[in-house]
C-alpha atoms as a PDB file:
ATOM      1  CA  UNK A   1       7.661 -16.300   4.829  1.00  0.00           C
ATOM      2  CA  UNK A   2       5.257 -13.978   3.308  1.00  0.00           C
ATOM      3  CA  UNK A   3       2.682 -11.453   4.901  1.00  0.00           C
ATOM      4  CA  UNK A   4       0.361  -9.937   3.322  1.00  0.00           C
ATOM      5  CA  UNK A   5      -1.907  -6.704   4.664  1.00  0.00           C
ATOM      6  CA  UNK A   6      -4.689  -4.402   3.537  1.00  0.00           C
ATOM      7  CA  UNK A   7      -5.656  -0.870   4.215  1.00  0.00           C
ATOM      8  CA  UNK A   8      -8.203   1.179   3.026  1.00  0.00           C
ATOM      9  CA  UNK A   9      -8.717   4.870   4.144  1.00  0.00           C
ATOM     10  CA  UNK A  10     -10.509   8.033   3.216  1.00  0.00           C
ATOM     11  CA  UNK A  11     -13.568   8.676   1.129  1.00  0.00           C
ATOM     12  CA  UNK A  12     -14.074   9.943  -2.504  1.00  0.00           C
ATOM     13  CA  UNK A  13     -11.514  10.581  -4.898  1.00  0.00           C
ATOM     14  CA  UNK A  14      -8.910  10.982  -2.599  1.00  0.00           C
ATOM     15  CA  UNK A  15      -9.353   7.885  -0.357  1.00  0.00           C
ATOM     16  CA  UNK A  16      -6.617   5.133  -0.999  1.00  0.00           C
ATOM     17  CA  UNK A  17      -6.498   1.288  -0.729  1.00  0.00           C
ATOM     18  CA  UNK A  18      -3.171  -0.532  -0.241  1.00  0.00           C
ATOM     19  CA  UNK A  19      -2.755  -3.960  -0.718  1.00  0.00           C
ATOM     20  CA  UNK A  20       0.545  -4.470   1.201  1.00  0.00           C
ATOM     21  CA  UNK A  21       2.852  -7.748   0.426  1.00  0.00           C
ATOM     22  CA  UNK A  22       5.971  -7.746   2.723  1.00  0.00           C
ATOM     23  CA  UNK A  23       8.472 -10.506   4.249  1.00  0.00           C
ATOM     24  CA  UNK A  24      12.214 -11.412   4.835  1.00  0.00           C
ATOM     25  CA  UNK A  25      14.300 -11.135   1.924  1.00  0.00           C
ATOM     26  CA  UNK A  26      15.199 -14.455   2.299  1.00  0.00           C
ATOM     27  CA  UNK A  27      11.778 -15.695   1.061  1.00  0.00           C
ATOM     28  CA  UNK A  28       9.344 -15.379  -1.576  1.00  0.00           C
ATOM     29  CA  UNK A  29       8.869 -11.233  -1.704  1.00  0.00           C
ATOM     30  CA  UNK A  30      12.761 -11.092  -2.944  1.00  0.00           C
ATOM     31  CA  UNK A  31      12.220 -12.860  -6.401  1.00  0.00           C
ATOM     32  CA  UNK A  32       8.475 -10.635  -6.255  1.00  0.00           C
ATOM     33  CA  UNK A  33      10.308  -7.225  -5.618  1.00  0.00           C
ATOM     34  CA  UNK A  34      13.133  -8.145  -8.685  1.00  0.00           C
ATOM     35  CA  UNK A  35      10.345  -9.883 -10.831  1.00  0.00           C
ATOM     36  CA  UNK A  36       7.931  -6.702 -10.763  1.00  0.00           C
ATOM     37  CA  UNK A  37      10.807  -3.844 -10.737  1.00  0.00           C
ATOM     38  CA  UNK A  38      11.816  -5.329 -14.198  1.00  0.00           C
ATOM     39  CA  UNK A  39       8.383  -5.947 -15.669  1.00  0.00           C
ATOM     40  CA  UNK A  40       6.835  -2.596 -15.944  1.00  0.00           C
ATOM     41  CA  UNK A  41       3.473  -2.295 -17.875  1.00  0.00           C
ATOM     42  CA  UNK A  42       2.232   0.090 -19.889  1.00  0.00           C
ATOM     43  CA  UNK A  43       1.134   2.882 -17.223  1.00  0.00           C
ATOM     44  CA  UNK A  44       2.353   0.663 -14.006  1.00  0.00           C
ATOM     45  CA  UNK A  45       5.980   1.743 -13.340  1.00  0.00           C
ATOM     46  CA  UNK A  46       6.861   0.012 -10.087  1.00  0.00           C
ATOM     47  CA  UNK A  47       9.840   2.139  -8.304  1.00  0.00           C
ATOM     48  CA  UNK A  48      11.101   2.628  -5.074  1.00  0.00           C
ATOM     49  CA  UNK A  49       9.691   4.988  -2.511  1.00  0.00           C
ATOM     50  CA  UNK A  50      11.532   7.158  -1.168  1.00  0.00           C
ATOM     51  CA  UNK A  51      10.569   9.833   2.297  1.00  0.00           C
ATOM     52  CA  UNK A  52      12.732  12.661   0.609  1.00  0.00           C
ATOM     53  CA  UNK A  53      14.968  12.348  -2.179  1.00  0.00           C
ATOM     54  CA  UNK A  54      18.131  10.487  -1.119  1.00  0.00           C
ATOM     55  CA  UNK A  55      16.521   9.103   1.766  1.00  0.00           C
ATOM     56  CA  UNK A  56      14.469   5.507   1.013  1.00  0.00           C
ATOM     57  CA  UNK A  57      12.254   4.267   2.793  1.00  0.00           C
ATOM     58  CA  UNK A  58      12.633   1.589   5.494  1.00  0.00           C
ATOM     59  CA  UNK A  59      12.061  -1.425   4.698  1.00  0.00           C
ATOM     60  CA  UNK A  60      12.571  -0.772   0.745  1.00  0.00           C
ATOM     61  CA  UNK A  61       9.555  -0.919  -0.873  1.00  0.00           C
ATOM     62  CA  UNK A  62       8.603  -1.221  -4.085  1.00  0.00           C
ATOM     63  CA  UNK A  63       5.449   0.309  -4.938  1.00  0.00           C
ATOM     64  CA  UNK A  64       3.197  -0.455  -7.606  1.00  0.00           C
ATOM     65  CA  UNK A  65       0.171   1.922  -8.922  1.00  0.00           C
ATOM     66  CA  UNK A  66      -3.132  -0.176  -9.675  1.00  0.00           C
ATOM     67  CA  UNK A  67      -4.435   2.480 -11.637  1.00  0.00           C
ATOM     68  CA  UNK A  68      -2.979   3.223 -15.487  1.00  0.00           C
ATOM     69  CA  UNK A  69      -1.237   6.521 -14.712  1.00  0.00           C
ATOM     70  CA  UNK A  70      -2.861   9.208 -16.751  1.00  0.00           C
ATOM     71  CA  UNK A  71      -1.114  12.313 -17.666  1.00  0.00           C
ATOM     72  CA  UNK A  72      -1.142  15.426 -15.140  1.00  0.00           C
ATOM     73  CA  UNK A  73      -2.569  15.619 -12.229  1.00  0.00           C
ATOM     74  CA  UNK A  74      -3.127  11.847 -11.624  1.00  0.00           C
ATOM     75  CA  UNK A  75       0.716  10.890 -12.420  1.00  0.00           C
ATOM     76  CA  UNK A  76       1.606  13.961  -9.905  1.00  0.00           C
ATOM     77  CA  UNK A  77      -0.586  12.649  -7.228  1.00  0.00           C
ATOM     78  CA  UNK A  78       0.551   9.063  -7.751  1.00  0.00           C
ATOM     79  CA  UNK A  79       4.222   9.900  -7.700  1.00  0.00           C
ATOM     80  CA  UNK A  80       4.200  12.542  -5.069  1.00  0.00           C
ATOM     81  CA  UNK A  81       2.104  12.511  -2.089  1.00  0.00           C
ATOM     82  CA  UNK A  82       0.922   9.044  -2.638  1.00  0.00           C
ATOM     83  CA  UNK A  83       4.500   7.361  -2.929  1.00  0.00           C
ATOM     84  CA  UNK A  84       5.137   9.927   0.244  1.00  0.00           C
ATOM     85  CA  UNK A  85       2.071   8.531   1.883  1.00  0.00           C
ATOM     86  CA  UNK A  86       3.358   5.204   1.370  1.00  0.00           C
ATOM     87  CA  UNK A  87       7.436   5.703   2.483  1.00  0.00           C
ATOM     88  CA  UNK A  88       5.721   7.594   5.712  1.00  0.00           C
ATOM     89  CA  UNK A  89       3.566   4.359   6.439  1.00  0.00           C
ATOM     90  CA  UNK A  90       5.751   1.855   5.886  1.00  0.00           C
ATOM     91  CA  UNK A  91       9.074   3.819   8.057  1.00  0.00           C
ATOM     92  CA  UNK A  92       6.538   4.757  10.851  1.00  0.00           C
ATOM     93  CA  UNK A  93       5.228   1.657  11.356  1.00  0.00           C
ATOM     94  CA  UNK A  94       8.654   0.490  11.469  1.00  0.00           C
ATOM     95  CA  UNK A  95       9.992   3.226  13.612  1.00  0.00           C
ATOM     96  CA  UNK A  96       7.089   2.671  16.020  1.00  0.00           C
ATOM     97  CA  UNK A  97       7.514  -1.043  16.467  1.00  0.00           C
ATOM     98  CA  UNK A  98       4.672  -2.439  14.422  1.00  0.00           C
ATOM     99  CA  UNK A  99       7.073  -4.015  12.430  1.00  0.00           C
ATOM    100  CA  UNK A 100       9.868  -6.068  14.076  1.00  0.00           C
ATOM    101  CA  UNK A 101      12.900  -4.525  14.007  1.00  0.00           C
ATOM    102  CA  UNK A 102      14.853  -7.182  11.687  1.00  0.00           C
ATOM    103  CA  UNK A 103      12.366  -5.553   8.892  1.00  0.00           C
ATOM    104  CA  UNK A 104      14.886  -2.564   8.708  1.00  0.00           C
ATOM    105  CA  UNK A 105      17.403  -4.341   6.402  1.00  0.00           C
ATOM    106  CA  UNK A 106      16.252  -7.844   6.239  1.00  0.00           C
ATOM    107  CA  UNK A 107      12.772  -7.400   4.748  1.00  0.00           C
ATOM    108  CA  UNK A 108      11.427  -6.035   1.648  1.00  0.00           C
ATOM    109  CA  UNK A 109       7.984  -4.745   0.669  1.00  0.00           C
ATOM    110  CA  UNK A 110       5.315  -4.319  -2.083  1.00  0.00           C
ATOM    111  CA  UNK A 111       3.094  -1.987  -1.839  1.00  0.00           C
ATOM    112  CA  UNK A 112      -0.011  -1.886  -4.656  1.00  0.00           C
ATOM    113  CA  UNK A 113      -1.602   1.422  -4.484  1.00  0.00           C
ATOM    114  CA  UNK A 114      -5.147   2.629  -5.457  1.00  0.00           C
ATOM    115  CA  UNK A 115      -4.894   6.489  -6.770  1.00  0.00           C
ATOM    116  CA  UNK A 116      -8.209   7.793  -7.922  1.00  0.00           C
ATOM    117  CA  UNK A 117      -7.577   9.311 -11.588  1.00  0.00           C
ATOM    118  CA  UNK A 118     -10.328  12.291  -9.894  1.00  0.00           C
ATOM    119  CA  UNK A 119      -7.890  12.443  -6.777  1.00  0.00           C
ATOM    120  CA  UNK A 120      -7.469  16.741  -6.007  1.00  0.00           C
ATOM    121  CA  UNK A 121      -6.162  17.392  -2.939  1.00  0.00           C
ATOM    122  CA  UNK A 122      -2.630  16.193  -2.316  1.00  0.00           C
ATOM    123  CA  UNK A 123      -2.977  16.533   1.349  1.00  0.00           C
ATOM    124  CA  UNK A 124      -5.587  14.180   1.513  1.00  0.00           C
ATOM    125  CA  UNK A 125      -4.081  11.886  -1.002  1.00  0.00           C
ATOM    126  CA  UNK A 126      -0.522  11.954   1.189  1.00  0.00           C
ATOM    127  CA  UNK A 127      -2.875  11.413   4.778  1.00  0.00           C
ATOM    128  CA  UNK A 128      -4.868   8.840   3.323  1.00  0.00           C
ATOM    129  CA  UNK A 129      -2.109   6.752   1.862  1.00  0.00           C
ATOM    130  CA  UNK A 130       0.308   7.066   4.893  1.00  0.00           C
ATOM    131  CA  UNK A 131      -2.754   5.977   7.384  1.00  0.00           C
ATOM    132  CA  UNK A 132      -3.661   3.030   4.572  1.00  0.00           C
ATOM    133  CA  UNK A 133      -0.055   1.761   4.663  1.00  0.00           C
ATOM    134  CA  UNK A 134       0.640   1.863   8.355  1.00  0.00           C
ATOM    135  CA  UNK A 135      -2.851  -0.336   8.694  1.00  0.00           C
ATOM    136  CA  UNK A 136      -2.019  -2.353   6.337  1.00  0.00           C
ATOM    137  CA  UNK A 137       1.824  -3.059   7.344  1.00  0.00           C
ATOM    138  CA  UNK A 138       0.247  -3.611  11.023  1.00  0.00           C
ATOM    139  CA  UNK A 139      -2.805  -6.269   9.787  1.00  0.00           C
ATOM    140  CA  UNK A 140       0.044  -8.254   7.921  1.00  0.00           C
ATOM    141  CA  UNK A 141       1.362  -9.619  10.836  1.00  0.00           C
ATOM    142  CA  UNK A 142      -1.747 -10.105  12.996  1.00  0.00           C
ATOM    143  CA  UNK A 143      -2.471 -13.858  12.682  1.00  0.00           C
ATOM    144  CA  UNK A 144      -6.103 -14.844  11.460  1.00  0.00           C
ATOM    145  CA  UNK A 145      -7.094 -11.449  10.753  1.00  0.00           C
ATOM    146  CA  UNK A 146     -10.002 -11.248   9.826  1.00  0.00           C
ATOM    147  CA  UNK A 147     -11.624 -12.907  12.455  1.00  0.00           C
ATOM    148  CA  UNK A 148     -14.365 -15.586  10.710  1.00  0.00           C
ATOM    149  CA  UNK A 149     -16.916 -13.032  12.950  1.00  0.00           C
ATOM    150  CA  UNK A 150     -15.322 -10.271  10.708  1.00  0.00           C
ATOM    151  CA  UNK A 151     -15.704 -12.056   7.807  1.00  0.00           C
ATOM    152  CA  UNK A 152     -19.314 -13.283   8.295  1.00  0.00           C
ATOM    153  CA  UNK A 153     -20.176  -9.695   8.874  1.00  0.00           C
ATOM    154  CA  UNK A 154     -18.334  -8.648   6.036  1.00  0.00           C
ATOM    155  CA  UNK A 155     -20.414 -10.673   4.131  1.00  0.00           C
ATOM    156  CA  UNK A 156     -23.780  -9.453   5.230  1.00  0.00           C
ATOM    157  CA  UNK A 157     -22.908  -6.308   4.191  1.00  0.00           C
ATOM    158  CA  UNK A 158     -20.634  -6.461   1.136  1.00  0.00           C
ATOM    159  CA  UNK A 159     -19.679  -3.798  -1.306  1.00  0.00           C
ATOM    160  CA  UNK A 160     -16.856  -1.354  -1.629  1.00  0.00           C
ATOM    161  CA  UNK A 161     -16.625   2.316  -2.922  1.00  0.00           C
ATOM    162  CA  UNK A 162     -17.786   1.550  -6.204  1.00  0.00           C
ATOM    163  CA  UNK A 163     -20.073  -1.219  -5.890  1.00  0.00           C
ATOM    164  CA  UNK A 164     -22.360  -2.146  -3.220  1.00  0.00           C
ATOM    165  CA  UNK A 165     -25.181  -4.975  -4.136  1.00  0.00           C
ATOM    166  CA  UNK A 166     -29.195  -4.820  -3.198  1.00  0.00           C
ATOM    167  CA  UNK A 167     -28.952  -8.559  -1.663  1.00  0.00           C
ATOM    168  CA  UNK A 168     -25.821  -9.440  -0.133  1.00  0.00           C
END
């Protein structure tokens, strides 16, 4: 079994998107999690998160940057209050329930994270990624979401941060 969330919060540079891929380690995300924590790519160097050093998050999660990391402040931001952002999300929305609680030690995540290269305030960075995560962990297991209403709504008025087209 395999669930997959999204969760995008925040505006401008310092907004995040999370696309969230998380299930029993029993199923497909186990082979996923191995597969992508030995097959770094140039600037994408998947590694756990962690809310404090010596303390991982719960469930472990592997997370992913979708962005080439670019030297200074966008590798600090990625690897600090982003990853943070993330470990916070993913433990709260266990700690709170949103996840069931066999996702402690049974389940593993992968979390792919948007961090602007322009991204300059950590605060908003950590906020944005640790509300992202939590919506996206809690969307993963709501069944048939989006609604088709959603989704024909979505479509009437498509576009995203960096593109949004005259005609939808």
């Amino acid at each position: 079994m395999l669930f997959i969330g999204e969760g995008f919060e925040g505006s401008g540079p310092n907004a995040a998107h999370i696309n969230l891929y998380i299930g029993p380690k029993s199923g497909p995300i186990s082979g996923a999690v191995a597969t992508a924590a030995a097959s770094p790519g140039p600037g994408h160097l998947p590694f756990q998160t962690i809310l404090k050093p010596n303390l991982p998050a719960k469930p472990v999660t592997l997370f992913i940057a979708k962005a080439v990391l670019q030297p200074g402040t966008h590798e600090t931001m990625t690897w600090g209050p982003a990853q943070a952002g993330v470990a916070a999300g993913i433990t709260g929305a266990l700690l709170d329930g949103t996840l069931p609680p066999e996702a402690e030690d049974d389940w593993l995540a992968i979390a792919a994270v948007w961090v602007n290269p322009a991204a300059d305030s950590a605060e908003e960075v950590y906020a944005n990624n640790k509300a992202a995560t939590y919506m996206a962990a809690k969307r993963s297991l709501i069944k048939q979401w989006p609604s088709r209403d959603e989704l024909r709504a979505g479509l009437a008025t498509i576009g995203n941060p960096f593109f949004t087209p005259k005609v939808a």
